[in-house]
PDB file of N, CA and C in Angstrom:
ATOM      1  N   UNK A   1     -15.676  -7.101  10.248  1.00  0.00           N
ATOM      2  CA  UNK A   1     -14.217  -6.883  10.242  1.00  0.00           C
ATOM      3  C   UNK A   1     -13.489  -8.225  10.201  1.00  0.00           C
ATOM      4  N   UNK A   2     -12.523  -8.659   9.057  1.00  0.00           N
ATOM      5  CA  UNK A   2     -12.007  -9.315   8.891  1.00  0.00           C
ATOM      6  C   UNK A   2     -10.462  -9.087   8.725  1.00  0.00           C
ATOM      7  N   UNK A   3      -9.673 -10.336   9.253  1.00  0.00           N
ATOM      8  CA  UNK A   3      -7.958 -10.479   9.234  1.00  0.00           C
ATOM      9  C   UNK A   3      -7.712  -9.410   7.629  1.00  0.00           C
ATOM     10  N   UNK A   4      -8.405 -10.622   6.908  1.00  0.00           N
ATOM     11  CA  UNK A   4      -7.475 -10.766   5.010  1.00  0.00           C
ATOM     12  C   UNK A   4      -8.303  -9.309   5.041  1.00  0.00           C
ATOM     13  N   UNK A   5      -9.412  -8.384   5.140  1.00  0.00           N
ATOM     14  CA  UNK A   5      -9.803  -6.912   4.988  1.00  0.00           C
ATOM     15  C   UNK A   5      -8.830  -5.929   5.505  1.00  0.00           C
ATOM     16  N   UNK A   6      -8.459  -6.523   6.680  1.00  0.00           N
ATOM     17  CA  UNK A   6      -7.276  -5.423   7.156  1.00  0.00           C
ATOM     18  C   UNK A   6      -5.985  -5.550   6.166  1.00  0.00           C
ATOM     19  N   UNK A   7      -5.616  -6.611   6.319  1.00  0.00           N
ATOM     20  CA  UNK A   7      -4.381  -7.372   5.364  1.00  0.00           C
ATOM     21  C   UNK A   7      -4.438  -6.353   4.073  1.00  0.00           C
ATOM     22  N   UNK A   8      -5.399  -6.353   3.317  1.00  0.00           N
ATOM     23  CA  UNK A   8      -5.954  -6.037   2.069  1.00  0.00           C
ATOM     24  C   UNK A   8      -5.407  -4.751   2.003  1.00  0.00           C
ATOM     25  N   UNK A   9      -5.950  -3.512   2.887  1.00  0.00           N
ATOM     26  CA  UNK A   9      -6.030  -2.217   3.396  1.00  0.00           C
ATOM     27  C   UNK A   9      -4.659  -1.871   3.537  1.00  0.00           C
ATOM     28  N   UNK A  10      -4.314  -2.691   4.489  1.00  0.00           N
ATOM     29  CA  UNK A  10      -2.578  -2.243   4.581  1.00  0.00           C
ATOM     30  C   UNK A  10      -1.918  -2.759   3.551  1.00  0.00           C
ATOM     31  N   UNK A  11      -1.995  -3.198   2.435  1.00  0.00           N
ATOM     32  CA  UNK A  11      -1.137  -3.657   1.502  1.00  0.00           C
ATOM     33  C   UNK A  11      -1.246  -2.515  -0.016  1.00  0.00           C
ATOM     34  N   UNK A  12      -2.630  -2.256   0.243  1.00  0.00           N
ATOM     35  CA  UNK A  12      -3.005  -1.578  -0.353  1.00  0.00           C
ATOM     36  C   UNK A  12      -2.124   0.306  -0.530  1.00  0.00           C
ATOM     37  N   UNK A  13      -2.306   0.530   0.884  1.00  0.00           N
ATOM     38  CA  UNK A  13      -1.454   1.407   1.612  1.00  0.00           C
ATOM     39  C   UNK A  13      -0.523   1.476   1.055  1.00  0.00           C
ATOM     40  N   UNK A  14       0.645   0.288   1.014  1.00  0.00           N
ATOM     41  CA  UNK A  14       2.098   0.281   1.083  1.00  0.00           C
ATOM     42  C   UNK A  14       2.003   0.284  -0.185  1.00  0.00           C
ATOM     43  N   UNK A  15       1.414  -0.027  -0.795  1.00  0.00           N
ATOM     44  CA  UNK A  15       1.457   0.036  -2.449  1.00  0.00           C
ATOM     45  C   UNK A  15       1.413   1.633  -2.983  1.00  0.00           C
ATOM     46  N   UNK A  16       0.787   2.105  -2.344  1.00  0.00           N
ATOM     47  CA  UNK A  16       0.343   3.578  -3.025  1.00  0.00           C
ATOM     48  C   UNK A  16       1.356   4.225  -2.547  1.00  0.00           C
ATOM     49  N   UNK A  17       1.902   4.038  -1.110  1.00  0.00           N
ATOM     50  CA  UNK A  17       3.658   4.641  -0.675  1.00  0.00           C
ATOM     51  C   UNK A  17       4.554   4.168  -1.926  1.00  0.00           C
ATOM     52  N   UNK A  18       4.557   2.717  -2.374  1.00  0.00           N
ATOM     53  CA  UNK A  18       5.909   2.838  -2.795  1.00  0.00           C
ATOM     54  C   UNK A  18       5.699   3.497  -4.494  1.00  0.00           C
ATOM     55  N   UNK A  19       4.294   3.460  -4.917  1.00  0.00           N
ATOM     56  CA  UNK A  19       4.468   3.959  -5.877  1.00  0.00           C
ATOM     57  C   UNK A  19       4.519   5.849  -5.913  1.00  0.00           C
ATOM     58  N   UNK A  20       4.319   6.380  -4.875  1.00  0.00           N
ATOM     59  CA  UNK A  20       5.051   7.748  -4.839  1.00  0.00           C
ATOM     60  C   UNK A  20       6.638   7.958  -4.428  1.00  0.00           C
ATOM     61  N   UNK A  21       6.708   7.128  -3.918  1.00  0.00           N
ATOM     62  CA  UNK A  21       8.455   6.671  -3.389  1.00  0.00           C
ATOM     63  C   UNK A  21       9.183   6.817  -5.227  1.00  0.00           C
ATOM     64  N   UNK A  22       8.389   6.007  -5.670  1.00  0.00           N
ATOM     65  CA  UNK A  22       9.060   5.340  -7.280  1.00  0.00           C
ATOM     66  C   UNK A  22       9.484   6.766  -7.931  1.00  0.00           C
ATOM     67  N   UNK A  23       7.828   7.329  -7.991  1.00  0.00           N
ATOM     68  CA  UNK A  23       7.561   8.399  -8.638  1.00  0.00           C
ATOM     69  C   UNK A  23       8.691   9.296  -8.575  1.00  0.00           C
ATOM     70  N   UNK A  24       8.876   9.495  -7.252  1.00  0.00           N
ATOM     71  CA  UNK A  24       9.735  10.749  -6.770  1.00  0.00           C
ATOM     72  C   UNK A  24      11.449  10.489  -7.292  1.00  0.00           C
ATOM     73  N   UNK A  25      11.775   9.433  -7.345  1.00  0.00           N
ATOM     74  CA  UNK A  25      13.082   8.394  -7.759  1.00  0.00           C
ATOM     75  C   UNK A  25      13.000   8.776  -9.224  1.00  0.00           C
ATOM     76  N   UNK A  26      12.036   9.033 -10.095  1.00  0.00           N
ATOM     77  CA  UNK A  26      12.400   8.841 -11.280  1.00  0.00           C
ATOM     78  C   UNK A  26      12.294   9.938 -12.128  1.00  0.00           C
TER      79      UNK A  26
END
């Protein structure tokens, strides 16, 4: 278990939120 693996994971996350966020917007 590493910092930048978690980092990675949660960015990852917020990415896939905002691209249903987008989705739903357009």
């Amino acid at each position: 278990y590493s910092i930048t693996d978690s980092g990675k994971a949660h960015f990852n996350q917020m990415k896939e939120y905002l691209k249903e966020l987008y989705d739903e917007v357009m």
